[in-house]
C-alpha atoms as a PDB file:
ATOM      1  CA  UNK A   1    -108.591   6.726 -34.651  1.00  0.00           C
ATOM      2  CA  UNK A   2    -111.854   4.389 -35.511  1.00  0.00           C
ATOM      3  CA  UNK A   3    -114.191   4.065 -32.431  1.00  0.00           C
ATOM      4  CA  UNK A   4    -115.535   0.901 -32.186  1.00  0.00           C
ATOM      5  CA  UNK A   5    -119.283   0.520 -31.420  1.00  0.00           C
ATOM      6  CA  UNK A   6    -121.797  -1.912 -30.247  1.00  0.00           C
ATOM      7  CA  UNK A   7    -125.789  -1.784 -31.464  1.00  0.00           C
ATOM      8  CA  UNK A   8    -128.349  -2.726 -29.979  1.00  0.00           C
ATOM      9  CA  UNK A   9    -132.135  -1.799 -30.856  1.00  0.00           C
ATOM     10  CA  UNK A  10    -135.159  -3.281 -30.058  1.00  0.00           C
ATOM     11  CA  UNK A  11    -138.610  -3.134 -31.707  1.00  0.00           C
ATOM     12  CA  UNK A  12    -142.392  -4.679 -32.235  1.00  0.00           C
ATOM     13  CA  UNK A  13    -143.686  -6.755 -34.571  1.00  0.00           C
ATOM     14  CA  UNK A  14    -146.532  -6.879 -35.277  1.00  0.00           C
ATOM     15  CA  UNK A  15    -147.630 -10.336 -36.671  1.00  0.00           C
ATOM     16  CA  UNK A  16    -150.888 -12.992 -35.737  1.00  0.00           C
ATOM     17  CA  UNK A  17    -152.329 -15.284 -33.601  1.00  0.00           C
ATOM     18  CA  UNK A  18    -153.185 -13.608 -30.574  1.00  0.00           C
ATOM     19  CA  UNK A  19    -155.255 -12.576 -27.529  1.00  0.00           C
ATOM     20  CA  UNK A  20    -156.600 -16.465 -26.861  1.00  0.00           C
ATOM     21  CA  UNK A  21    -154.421 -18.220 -24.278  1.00  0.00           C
ATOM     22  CA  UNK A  22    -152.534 -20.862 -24.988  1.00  0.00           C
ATOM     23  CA  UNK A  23    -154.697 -23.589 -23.542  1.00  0.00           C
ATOM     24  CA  UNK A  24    -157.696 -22.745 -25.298  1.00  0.00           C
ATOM     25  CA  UNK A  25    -159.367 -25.541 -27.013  1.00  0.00           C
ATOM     26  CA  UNK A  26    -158.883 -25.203 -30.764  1.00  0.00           C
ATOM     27  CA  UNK A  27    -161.752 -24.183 -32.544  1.00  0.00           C
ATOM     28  CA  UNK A  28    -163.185 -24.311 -36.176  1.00  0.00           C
ATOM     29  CA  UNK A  29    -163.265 -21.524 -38.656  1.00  0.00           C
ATOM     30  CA  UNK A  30    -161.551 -18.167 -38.667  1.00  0.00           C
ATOM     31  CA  UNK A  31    -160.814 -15.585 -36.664  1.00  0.00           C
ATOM     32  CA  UNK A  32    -159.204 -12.628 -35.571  1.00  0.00           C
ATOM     33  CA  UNK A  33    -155.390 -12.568 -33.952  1.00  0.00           C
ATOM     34  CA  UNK A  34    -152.631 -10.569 -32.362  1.00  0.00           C
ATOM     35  CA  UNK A  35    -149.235 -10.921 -31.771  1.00  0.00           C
ATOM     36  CA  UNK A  36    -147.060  -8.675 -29.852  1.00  0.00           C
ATOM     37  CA  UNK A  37    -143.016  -9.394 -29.618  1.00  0.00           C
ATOM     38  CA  UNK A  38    -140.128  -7.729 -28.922  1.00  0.00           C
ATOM     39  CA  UNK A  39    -137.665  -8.282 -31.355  1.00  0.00           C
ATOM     40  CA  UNK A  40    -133.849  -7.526 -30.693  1.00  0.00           C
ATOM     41  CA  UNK A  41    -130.931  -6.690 -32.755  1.00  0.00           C
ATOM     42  CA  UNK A  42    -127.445  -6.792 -31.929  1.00  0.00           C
ATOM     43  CA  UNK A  43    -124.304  -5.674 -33.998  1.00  0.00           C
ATOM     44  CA  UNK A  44    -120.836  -4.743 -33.535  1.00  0.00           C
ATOM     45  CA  UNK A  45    -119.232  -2.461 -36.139  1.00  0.00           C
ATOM     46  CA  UNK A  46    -116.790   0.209 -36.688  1.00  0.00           C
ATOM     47  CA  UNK A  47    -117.412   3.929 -36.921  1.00  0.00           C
ATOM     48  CA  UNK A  48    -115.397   6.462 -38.497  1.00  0.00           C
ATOM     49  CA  UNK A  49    -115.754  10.208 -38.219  1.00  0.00           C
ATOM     50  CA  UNK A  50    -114.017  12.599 -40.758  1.00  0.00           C
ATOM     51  CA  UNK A  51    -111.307  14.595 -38.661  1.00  0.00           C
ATOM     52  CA  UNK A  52    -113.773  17.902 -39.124  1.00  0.00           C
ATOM     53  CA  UNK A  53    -116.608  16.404 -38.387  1.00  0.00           C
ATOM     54  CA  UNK A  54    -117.855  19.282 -36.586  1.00  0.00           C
ATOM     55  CA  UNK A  55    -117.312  21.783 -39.164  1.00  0.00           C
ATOM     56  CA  UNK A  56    -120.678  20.759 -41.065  1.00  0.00           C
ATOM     57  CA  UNK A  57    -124.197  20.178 -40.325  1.00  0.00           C
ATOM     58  CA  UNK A  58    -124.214  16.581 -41.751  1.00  0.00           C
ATOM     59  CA  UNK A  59    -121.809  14.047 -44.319  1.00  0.00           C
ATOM     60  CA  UNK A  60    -122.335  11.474 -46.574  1.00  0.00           C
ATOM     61  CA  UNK A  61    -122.103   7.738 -44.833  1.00  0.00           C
ATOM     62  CA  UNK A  62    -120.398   4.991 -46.649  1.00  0.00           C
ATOM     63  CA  UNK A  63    -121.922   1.972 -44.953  1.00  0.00           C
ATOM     64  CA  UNK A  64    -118.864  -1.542 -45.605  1.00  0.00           C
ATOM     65  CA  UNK A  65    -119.740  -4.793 -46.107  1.00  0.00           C
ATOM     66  CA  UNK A  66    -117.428  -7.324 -45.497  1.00  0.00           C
ATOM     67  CA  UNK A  67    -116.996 -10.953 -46.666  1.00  0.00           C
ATOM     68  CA  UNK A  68    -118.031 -14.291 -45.187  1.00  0.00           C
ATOM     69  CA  UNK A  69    -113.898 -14.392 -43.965  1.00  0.00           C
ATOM     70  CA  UNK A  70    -114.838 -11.341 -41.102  1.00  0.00           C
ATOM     71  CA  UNK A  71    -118.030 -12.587 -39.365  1.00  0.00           C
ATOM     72  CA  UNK A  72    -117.133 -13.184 -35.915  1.00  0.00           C
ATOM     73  CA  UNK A  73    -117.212 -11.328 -32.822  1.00  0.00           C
ATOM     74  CA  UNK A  74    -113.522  -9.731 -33.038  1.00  0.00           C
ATOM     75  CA  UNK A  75    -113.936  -5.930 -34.844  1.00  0.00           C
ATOM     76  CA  UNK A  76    -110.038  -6.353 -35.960  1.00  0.00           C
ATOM     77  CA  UNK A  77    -111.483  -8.704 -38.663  1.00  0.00           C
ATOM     78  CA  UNK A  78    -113.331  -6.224 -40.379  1.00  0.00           C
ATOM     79  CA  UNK A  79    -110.434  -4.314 -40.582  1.00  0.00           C
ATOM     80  CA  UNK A  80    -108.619  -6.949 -42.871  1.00  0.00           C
ATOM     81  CA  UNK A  81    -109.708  -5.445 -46.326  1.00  0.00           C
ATOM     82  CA  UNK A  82    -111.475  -2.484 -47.876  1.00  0.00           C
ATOM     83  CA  UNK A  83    -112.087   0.726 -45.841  1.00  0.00           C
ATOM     84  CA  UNK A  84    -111.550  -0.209 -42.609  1.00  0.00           C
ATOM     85  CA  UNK A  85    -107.970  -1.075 -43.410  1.00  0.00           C
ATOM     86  CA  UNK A  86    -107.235   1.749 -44.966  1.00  0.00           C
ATOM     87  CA  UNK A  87    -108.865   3.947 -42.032  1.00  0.00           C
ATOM     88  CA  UNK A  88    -106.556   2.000 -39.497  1.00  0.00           C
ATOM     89  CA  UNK A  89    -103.233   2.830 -41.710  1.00  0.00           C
ATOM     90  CA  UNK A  90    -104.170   6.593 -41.416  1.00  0.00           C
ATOM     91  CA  UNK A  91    -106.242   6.978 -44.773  1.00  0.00           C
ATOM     92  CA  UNK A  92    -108.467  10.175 -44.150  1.00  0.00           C
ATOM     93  CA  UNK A  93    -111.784  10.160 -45.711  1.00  0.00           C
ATOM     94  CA  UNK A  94    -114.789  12.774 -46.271  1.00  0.00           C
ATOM     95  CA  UNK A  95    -117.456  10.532 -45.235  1.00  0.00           C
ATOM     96  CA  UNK A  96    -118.629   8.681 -42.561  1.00  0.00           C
ATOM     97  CA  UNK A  97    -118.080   5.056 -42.968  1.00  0.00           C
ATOM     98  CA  UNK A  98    -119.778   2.433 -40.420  1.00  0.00           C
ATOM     99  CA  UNK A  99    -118.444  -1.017 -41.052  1.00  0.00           C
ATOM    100  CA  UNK A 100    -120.758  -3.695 -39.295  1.00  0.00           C
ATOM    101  CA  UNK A 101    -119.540  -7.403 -38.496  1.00  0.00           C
ATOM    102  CA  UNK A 102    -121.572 -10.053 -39.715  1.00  0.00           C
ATOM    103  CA  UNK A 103    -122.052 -13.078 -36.678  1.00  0.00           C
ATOM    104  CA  UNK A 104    -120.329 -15.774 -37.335  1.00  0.00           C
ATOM    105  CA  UNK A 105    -122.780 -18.431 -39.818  1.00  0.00           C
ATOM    106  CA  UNK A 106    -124.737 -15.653 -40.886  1.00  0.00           C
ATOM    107  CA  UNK A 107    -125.072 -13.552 -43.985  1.00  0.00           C
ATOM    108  CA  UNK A 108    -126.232 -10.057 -44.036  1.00  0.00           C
ATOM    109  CA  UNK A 109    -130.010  -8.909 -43.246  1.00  0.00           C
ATOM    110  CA  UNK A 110    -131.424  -6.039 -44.858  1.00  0.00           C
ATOM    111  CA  UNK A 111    -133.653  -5.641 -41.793  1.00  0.00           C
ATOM    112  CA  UNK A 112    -130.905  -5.503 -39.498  1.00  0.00           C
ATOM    113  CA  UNK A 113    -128.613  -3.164 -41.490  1.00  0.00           C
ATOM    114  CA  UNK A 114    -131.331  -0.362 -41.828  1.00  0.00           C
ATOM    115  CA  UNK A 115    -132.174  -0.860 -38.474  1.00  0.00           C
ATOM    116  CA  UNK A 116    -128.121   0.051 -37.675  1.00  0.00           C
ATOM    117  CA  UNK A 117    -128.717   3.273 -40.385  1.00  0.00           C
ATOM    118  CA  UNK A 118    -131.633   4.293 -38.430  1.00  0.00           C
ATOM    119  CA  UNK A 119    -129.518   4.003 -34.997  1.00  0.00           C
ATOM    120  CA  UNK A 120    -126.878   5.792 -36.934  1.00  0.00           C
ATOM    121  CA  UNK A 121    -128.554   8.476 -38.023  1.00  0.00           C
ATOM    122  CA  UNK A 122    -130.441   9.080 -34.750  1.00  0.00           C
ATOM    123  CA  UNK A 123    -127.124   9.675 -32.982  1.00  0.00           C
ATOM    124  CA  UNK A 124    -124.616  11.487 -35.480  1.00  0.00           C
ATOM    125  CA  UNK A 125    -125.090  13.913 -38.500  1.00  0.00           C
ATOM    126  CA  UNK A 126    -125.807  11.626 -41.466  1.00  0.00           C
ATOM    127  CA  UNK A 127    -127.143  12.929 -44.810  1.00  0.00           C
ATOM    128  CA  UNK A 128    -129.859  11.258 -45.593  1.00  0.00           C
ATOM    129  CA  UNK A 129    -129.726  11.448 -49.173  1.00  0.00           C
ATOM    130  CA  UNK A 130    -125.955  10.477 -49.313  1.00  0.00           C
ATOM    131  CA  UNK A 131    -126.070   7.055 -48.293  1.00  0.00           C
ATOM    132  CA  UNK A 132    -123.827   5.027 -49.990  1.00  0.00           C
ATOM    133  CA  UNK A 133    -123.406   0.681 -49.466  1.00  0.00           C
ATOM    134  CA  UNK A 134    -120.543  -1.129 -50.926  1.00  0.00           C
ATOM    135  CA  UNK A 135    -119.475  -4.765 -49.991  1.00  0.00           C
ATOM    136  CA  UNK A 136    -117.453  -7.407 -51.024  1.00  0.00           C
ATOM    137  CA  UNK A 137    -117.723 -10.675 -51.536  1.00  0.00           C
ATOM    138  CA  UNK A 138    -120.463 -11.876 -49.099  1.00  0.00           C
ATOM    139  CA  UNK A 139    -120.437  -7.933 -48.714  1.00  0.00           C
ATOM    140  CA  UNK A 140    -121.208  -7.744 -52.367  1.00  0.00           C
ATOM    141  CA  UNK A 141    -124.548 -10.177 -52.007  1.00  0.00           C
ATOM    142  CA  UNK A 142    -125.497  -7.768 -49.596  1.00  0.00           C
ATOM    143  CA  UNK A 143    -124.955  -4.630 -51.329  1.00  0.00           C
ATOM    144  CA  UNK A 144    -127.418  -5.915 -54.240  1.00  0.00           C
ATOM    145  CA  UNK A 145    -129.791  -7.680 -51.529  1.00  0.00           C
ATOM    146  CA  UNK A 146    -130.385  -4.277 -49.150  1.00  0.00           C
ATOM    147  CA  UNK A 147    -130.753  -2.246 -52.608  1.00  0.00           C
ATOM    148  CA  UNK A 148    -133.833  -4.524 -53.590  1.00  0.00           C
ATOM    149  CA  UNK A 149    -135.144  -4.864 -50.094  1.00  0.00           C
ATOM    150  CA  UNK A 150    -134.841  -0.483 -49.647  1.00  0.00           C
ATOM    151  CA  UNK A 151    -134.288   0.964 -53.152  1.00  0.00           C
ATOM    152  CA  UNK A 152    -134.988   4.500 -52.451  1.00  0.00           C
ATOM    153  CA  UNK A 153    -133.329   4.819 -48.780  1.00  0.00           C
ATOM    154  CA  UNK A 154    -129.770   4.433 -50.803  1.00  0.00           C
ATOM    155  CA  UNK A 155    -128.181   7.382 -52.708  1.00  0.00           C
ATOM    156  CA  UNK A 156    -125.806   4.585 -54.908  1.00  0.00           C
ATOM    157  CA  UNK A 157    -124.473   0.934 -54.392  1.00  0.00           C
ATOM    158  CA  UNK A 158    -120.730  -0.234 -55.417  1.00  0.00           C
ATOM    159  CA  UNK A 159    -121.079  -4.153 -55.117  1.00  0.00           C
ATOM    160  CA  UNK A 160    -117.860  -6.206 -55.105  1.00  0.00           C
ATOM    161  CA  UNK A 161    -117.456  -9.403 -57.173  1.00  0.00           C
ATOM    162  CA  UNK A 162    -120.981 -10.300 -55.153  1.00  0.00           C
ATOM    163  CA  UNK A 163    -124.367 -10.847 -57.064  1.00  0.00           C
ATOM    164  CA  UNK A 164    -128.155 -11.398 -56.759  1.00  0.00           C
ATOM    165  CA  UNK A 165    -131.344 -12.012 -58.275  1.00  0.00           C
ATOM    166  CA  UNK A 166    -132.318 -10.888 -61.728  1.00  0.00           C
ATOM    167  CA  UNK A 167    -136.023  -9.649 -60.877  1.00  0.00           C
ATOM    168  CA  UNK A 168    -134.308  -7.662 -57.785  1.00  0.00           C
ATOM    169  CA  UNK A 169    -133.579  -5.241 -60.626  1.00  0.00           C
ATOM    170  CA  UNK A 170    -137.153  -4.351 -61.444  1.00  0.00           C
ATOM    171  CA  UNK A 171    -136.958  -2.174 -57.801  1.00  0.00           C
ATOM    172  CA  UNK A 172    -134.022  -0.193 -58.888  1.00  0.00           C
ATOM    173  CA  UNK A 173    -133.485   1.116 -61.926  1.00  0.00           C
ATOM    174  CA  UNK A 174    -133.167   4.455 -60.794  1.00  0.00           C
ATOM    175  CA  UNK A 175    -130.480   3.570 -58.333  1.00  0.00           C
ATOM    176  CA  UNK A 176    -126.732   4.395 -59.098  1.00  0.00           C
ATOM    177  CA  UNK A 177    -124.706   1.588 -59.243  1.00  0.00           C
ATOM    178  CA  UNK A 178    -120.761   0.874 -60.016  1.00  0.00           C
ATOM    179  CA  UNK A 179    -120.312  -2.726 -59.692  1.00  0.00           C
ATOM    180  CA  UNK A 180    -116.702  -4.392 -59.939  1.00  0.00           C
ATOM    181  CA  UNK A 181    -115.519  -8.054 -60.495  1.00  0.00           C
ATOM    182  CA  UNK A 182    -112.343 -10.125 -61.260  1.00  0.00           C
ATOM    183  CA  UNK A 183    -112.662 -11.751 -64.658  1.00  0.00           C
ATOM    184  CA  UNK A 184    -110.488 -14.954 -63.273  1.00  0.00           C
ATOM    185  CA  UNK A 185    -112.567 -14.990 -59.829  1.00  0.00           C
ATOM    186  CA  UNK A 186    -112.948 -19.085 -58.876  1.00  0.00           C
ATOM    187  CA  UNK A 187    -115.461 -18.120 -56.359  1.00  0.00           C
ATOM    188  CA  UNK A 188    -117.849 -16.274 -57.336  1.00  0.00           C
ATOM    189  CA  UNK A 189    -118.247 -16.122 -61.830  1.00  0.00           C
ATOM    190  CA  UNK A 190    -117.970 -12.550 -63.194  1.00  0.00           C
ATOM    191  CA  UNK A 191    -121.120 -13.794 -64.573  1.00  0.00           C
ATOM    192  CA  UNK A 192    -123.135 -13.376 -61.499  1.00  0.00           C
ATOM    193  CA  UNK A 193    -122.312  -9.390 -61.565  1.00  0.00           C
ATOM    194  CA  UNK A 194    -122.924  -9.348 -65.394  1.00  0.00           C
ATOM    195  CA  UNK A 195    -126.077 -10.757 -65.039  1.00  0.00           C
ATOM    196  CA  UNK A 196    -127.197  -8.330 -62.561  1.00  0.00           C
ATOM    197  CA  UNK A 197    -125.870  -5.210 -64.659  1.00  0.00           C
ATOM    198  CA  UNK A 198    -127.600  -6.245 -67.696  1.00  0.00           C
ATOM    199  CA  UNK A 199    -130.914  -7.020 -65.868  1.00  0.00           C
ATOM    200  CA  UNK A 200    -130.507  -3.350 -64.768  1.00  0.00           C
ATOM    201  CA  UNK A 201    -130.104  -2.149 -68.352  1.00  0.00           C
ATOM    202  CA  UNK A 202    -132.760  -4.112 -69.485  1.00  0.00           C
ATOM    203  CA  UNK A 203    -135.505  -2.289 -67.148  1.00  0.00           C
ATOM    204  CA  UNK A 204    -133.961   1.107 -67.827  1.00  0.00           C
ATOM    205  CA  UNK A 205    -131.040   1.549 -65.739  1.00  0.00           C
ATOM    206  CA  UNK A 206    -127.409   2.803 -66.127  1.00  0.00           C
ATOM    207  CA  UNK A 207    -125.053   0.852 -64.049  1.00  0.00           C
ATOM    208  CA  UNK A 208    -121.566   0.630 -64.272  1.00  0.00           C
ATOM    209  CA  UNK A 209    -119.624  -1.818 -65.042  1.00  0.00           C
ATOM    210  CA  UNK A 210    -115.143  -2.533 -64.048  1.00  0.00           C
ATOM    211  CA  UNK A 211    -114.057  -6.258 -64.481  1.00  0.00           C
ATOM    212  CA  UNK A 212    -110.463  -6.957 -64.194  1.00  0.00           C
ATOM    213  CA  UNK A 213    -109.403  -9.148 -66.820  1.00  0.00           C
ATOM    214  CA  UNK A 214    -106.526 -10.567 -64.977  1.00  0.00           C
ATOM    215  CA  UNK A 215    -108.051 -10.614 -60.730  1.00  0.00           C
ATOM    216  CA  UNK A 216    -109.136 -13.615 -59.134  1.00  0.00           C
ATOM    217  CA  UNK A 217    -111.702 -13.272 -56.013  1.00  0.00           C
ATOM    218  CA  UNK A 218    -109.782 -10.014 -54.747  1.00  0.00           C
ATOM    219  CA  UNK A 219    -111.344  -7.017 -56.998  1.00  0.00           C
ATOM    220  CA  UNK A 220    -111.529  -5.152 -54.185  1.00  0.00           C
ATOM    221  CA  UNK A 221    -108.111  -4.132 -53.042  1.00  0.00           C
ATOM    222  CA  UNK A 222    -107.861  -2.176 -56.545  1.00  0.00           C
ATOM    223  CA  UNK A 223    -111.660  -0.847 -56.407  1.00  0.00           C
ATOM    224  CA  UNK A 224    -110.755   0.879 -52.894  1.00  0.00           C
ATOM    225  CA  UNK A 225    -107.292   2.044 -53.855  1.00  0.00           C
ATOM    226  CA  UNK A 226    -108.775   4.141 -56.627  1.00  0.00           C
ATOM    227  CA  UNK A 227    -109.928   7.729 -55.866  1.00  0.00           C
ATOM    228  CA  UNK A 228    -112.028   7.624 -58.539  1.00  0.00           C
ATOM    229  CA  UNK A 229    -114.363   5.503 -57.067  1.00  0.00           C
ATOM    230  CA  UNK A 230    -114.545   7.730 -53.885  1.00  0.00           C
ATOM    231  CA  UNK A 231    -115.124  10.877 -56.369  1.00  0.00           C
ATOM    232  CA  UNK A 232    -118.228   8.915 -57.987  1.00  0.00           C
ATOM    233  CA  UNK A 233    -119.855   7.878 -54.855  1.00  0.00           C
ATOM    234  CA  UNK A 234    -119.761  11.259 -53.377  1.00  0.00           C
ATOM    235  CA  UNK A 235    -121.191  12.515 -56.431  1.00  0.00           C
ATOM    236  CA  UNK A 236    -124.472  10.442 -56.183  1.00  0.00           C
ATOM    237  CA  UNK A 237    -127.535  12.203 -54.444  1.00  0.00           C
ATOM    238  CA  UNK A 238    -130.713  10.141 -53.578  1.00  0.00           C
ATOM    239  CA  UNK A 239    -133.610  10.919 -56.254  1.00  0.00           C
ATOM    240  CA  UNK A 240    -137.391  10.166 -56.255  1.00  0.00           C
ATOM    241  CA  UNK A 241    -137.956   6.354 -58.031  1.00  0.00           C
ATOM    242  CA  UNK A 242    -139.036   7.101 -61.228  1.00  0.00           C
END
């Protein structure tokens, strides 16, 4: 069974402007400021234990990403493709996988996603060298955009037919990366993955590289029916940035 799971987490930032009320008179030059808020985060997602959870001291978490078609507020969307459909047809797996949904207009925030690792982590046994992100999609954006924003909190990253910027690349080299495409896709152009995995060459990376000559926009049904892909995340270990 996948428990479902709401987040909620609330922190400072730290910005400017500050300690002068708001009906002081404006005055010239510069000077010194503070500002104190209380941001807040809220996410629903799914969480999946492995069936022996308790049998180790922590696991490996596969964090999903799912496409721009699941943002919402009802969980049973995410479960449409990738992991979370498999969990909820009985597929076992030796991970923990949390599958956040995106709100509905919205893409996915780095800061908001590491902020649901941390929470995460606090509460269950999480390796933290064995975080893996995958996504498709919108998911796949998002798998290359939290990978530039937090390079070395991620152990590997298997984006989906997604893409991102080319100088993203120059903040993860080191990082392990599988990435996956249709070569037909109408939505988003194999290109945009090709030119992500050859910016990641080109600084001294080894990324991986599937495109299926004859898929459209779903290269993921394939990607997360393979156990190979499961054998080659669980492989991956975080490693100082070189």
């Amino acid at each position: 069974m996948t428990p479902r799971g709401t987040f909620f987490l609330t922190w400072i930032v730290l910005c400017s402007m500050g300690n002068f009320g708001f009906c002081d008179e404006p005055v010239a030059g510069q000077r010194a400021g503070r500002l104190d808020m209380q941001v807040q985060v809220q996410m629903n997602y799914l969480l999946y234990l492995p069936q022996d959870y308790d049998s180790q001291p922590s696991w490996p978490l596969m964090l999903f990403l799912h496409g721009a078609g699941e943002r919402g507020e009802d969980l049973e969307l995410v479960k449409m493709h990738g992991p979370p459909k498999l969990i909820a047809a009985g597929q076992q797996f030796p991970f923990i996988v949390v599958s956040p949904q995106c709100p509905k207009d919205k893409e996915w925030e780095p800061i908001e996603l590491l902020a649901l690792l941390d929470d995460v982590s606090r509460q269950y046994n999480v390796d933290p060298d064995r975080i893996y992100v995958t996504g498709l999609s919108m998911g796949g954006f998002g798998s290359w955009r939290l990978a530039a924003y937090a390079p070395d909190r991620l152990a590997a990253i298997a984006p989906i037919c997604g893409g991102g910027e080319k100088h993203w690349a120059k903040r993860y080299p080191h990082l392990p990366v599988w990435a996956f495409h249709g070569g037909k896709d109408p939505g988003v152009p194999v290109e945009r993955t090709q030119t992500m995995v050859d910016a990641l060459i080109e600084k001294g990376g080894n990324p991986q590289l599937t495109i299926y000559p004859e898929a459209g926009h779903n290269s993921w049904t394939a990607t997360y029916a393979n156990p190979e892909f499961y054998k080659w995340l669980l492989r991956q270990k975080r490693t100082d940035k070189e």
